[in-house]
N, C-alpha and C. Protein backbone atom coordinates (compact mmCIF):
# COMPACT_ATOMS: atom_id res chain seq x y z
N UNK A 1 0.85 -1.18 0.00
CA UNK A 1 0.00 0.00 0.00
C UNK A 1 0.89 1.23 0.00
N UNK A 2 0.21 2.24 -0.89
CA UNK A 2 1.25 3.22 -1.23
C UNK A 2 0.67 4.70 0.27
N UNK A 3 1.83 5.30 0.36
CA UNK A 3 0.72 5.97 1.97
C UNK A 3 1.22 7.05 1.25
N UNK A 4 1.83 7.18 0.30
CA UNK A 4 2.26 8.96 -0.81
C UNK A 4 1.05 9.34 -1.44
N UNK A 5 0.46 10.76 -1.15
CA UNK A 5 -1.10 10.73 -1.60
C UNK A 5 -0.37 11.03 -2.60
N UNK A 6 -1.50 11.39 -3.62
CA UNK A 6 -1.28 11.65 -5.29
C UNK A 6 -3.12 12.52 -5.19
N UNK A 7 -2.26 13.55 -6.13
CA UNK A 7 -3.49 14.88 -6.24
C UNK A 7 -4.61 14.59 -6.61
N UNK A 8 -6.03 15.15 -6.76
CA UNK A 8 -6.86 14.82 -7.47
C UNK A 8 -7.46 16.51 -7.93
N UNK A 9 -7.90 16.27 -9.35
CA UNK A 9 -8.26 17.38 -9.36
C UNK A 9 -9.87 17.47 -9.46
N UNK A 10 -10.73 18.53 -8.89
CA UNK A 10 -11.87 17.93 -8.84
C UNK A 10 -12.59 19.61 -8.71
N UNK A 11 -14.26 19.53 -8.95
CA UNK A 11 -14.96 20.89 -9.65
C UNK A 11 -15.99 20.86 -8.77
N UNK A 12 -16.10 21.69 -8.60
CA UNK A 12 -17.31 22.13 -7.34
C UNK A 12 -18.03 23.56 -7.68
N UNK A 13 -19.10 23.33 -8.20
CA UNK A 13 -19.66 24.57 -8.66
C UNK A 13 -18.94 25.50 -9.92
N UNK A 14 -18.40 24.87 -10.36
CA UNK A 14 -17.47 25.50 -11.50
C UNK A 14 -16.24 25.85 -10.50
N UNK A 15 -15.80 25.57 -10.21
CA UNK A 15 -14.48 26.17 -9.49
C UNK A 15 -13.77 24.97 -9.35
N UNK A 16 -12.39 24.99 -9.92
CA UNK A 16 -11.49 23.48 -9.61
C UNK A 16 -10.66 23.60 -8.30
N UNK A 17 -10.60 22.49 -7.69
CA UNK A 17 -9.55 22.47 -7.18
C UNK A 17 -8.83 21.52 -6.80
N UNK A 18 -7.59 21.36 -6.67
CA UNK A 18 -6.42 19.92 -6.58
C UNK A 18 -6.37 19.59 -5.04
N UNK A 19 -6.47 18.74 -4.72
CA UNK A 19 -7.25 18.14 -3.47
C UNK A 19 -5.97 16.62 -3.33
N UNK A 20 -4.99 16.86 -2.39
CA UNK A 20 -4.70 15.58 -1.74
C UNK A 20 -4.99 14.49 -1.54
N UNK A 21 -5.03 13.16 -2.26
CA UNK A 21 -5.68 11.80 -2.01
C UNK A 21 -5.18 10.48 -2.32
N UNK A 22 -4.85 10.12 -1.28
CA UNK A 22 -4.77 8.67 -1.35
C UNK A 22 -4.88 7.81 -2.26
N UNK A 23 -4.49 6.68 -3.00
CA UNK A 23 -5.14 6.32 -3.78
C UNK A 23 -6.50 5.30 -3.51
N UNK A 24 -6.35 4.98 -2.86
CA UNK A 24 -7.44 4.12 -1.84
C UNK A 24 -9.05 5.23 -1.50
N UNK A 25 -8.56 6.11 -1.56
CA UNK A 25 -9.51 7.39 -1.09
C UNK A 25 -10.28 7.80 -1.99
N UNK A 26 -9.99 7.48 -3.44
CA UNK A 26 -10.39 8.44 -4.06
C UNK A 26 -11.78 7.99 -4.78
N UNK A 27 -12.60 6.83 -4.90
CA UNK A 27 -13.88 7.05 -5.40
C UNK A 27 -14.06 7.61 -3.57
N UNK A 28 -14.06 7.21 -2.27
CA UNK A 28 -14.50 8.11 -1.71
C UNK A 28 -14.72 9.49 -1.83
N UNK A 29 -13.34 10.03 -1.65
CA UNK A 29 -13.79 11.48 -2.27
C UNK A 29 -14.36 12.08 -3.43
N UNK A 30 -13.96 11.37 -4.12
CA UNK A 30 -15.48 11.65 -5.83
C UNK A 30 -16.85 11.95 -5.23
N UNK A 31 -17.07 10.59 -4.43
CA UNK A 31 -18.08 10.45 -4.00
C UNK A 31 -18.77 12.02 -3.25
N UNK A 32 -18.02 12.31 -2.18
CA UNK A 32 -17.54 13.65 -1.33
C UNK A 32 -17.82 14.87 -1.91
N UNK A 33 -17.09 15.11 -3.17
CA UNK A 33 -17.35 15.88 -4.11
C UNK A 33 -19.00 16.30 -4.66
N UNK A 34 -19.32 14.80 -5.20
CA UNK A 34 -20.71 14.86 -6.14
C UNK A 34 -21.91 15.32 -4.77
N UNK A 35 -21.31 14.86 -3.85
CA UNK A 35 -22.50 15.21 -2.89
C UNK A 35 -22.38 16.83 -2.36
N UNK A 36 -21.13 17.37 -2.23
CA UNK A 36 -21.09 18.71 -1.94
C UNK A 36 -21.70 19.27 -3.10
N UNK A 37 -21.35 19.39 -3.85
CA UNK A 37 -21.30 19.88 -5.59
C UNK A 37 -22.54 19.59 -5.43
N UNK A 38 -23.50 18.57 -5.14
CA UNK A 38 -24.67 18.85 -5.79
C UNK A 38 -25.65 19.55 -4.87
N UNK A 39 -25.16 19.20 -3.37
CA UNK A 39 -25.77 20.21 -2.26
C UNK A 39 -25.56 21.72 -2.61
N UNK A 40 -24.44 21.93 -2.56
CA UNK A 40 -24.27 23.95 -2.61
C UNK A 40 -25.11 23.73 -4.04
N UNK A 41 -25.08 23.31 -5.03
CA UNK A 41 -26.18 23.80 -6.27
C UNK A 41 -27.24 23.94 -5.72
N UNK A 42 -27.80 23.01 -5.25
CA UNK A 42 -29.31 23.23 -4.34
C UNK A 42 -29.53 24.30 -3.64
N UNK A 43 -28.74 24.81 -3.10
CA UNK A 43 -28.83 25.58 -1.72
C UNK A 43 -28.24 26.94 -2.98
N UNK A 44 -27.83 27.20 -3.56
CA UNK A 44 -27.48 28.18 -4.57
C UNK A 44 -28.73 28.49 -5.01
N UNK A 45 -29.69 27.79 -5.89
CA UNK A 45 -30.73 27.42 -6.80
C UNK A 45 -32.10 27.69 -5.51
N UNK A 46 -31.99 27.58 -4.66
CA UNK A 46 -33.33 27.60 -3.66
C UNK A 46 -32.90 28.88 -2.89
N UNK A 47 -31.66 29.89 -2.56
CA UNK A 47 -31.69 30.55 -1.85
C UNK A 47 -31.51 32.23 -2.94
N UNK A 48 -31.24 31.48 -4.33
CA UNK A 48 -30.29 32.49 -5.45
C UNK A 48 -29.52 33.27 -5.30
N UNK A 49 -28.50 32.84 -4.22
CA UNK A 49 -27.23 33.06 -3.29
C UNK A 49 -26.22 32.75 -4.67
N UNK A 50 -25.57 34.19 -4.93
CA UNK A 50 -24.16 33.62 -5.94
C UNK A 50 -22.75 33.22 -4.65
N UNK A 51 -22.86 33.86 -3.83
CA UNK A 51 -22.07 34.34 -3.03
C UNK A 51 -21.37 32.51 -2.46
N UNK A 52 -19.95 32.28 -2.85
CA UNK A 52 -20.04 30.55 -2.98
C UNK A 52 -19.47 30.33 -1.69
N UNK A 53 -18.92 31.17 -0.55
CA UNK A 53 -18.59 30.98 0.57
C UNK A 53 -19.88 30.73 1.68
N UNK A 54 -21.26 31.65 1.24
CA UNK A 54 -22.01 31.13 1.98
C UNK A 54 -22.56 30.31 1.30
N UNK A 55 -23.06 29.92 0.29
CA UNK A 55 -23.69 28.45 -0.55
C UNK A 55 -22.93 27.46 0.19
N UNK A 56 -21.37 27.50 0.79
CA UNK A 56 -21.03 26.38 1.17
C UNK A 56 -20.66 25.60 2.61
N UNK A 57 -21.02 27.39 3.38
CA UNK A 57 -20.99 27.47 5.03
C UNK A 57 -22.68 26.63 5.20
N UNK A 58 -23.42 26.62 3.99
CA UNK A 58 -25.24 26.70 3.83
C UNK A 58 -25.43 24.95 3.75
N UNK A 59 -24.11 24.37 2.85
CA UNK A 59 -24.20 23.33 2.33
C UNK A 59 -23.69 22.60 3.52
N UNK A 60 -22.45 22.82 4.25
CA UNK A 60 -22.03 21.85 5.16
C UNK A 60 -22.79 21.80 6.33
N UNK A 61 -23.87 22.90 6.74
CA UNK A 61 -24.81 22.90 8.30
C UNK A 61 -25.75 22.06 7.49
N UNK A 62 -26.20 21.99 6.08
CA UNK A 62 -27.24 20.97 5.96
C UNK A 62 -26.93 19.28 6.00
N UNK A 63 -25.68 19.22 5.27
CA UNK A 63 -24.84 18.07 4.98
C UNK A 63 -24.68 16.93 6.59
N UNK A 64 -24.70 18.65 7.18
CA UNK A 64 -24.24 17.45 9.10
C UNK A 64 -24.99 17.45 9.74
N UNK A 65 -26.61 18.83 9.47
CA UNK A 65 -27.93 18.02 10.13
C UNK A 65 -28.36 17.00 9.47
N UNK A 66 -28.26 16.44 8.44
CA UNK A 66 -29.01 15.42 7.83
C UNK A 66 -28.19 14.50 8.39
N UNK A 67 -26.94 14.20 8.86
CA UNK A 67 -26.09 12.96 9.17
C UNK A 67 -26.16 12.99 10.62
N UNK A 68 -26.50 14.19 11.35
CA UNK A 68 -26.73 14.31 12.65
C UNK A 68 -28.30 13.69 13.08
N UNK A 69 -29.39 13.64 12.00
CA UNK A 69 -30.68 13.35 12.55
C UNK A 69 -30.82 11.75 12.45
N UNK A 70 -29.97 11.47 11.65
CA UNK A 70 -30.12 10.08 11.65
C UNK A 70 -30.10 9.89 13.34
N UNK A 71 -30.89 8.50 13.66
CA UNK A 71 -30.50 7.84 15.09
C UNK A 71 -29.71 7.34 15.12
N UNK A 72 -29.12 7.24 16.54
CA UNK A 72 -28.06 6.80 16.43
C UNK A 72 -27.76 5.46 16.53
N UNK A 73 -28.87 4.49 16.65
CA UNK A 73 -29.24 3.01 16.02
C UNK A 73 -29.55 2.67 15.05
N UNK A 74 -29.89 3.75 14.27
CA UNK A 74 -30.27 3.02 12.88
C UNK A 74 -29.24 2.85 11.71
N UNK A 75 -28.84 1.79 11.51
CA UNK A 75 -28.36 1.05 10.06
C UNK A 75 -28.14 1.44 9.25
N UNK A 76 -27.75 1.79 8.24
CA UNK A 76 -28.03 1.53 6.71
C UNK A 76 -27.19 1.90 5.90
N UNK A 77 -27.10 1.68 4.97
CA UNK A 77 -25.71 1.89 4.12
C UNK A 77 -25.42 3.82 4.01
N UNK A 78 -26.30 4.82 3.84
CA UNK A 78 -25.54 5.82 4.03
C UNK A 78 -25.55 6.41 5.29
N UNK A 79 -25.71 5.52 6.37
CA UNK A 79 -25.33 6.03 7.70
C UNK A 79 -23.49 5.64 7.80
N UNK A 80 -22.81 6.97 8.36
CA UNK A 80 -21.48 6.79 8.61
C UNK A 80 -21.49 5.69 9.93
N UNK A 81 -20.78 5.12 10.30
CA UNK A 81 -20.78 4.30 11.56
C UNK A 81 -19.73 3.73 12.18
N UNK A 82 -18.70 4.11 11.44
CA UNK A 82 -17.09 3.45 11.81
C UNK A 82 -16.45 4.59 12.17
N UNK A 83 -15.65 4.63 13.34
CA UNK A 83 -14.63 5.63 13.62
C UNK A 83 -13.66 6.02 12.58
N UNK A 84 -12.99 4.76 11.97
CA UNK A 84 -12.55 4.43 11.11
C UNK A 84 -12.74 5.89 9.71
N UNK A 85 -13.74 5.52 9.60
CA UNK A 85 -14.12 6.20 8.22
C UNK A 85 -14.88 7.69 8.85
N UNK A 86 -15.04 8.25 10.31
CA UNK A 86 -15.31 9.62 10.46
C UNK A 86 -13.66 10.20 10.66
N UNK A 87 -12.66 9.32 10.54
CA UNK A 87 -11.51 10.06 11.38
C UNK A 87 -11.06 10.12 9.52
N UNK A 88 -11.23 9.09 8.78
CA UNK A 88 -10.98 9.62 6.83
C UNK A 88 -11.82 10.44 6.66
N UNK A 89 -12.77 10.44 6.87
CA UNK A 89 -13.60 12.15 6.41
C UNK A 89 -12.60 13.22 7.02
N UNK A 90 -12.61 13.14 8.17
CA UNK A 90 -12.05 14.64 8.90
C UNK A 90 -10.51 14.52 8.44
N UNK A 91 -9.72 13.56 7.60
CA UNK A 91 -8.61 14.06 7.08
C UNK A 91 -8.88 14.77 5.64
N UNK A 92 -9.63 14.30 5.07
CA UNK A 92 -10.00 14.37 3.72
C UNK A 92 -10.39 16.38 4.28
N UNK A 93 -11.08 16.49 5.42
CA UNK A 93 -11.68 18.09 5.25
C UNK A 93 -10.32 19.36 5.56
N UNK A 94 -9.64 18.50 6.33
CA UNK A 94 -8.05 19.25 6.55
C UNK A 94 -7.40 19.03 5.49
N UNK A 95 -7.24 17.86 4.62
CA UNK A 95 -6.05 17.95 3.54
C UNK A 95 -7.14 19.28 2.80
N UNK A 96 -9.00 19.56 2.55
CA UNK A 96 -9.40 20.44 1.59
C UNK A 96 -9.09 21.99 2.35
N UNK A 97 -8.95 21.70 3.44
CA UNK A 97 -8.75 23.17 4.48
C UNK A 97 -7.37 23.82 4.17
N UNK A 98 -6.50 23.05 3.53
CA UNK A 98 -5.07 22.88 3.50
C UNK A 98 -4.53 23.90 2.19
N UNK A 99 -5.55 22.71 1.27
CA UNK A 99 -5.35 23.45 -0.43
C UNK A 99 -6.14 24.52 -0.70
N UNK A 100 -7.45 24.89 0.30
CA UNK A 100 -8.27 25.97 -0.01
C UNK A 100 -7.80 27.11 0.57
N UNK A 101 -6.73 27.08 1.59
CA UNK A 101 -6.42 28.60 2.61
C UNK A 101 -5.29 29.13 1.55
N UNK A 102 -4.30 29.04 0.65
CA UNK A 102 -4.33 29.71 -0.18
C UNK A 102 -5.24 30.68 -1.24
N UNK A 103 -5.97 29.58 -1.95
CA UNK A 103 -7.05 30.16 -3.03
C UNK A 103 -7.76 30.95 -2.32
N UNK A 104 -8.17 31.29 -0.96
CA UNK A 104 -9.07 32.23 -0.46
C UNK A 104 -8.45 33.10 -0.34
N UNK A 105 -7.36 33.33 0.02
CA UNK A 105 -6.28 34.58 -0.19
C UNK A 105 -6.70 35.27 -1.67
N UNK A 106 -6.52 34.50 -2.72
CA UNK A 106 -6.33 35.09 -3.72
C UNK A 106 -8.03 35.62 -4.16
N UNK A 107 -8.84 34.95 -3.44
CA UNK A 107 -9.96 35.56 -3.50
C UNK A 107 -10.26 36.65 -3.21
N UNK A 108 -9.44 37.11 -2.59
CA UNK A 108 -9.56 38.64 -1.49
C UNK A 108 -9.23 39.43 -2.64
């Protein structure tokens, strides 16, 4: 197993960006992607918010009440449930915290 990530480049609302990943990681994070990407569209499209910092402060409070209301007994394949795989999410949001605190600079 190779533990040297290798980049991915990936589009979120029209905006690219090269994102740190594993190779093991990466239909996860695709996955990660299509679901942000298609949340902030929603939340863009229902609020007609261009503004993509809040479309996506809008997208992640919806993203973690919906994963927060689940019970916390219930099953099912898109319930998270392994430590395992909340402690790979929360690397996956620091390696995006990592590559995005530049580009917001240049946003300014």
């Amino acid at each position: 197993m190779n533990a040297e990530p290798n980049f991915l480049d990936v589009k979120i609302m029209g905006r690219e960006y090269r994102v740190a990943c594993l190779p093991e990681e990466r239909d996860a994070l695709l996955a990660a992607v299509d679901l942000v990407d298609n949340k902030m569209r929603e939340i863009a499209q229902r609020t007609k918010s261009t503004i993509a910092e809040r479309v996506a402060v809008m997208a992640a409070l919806n993203i973690a009440h919906e994963r927060l209301a689940v019970p916390a007994g219930a099953a099912s394949d898109e319930t998270v449930a392994s430590t395992e795989t909340k402690r790979r999410i929360e690397d996956m949001g620091a390696r995006l915290d990592a590559v995005l605190a530049p580009q917001q600079q240049l946003d300014l």
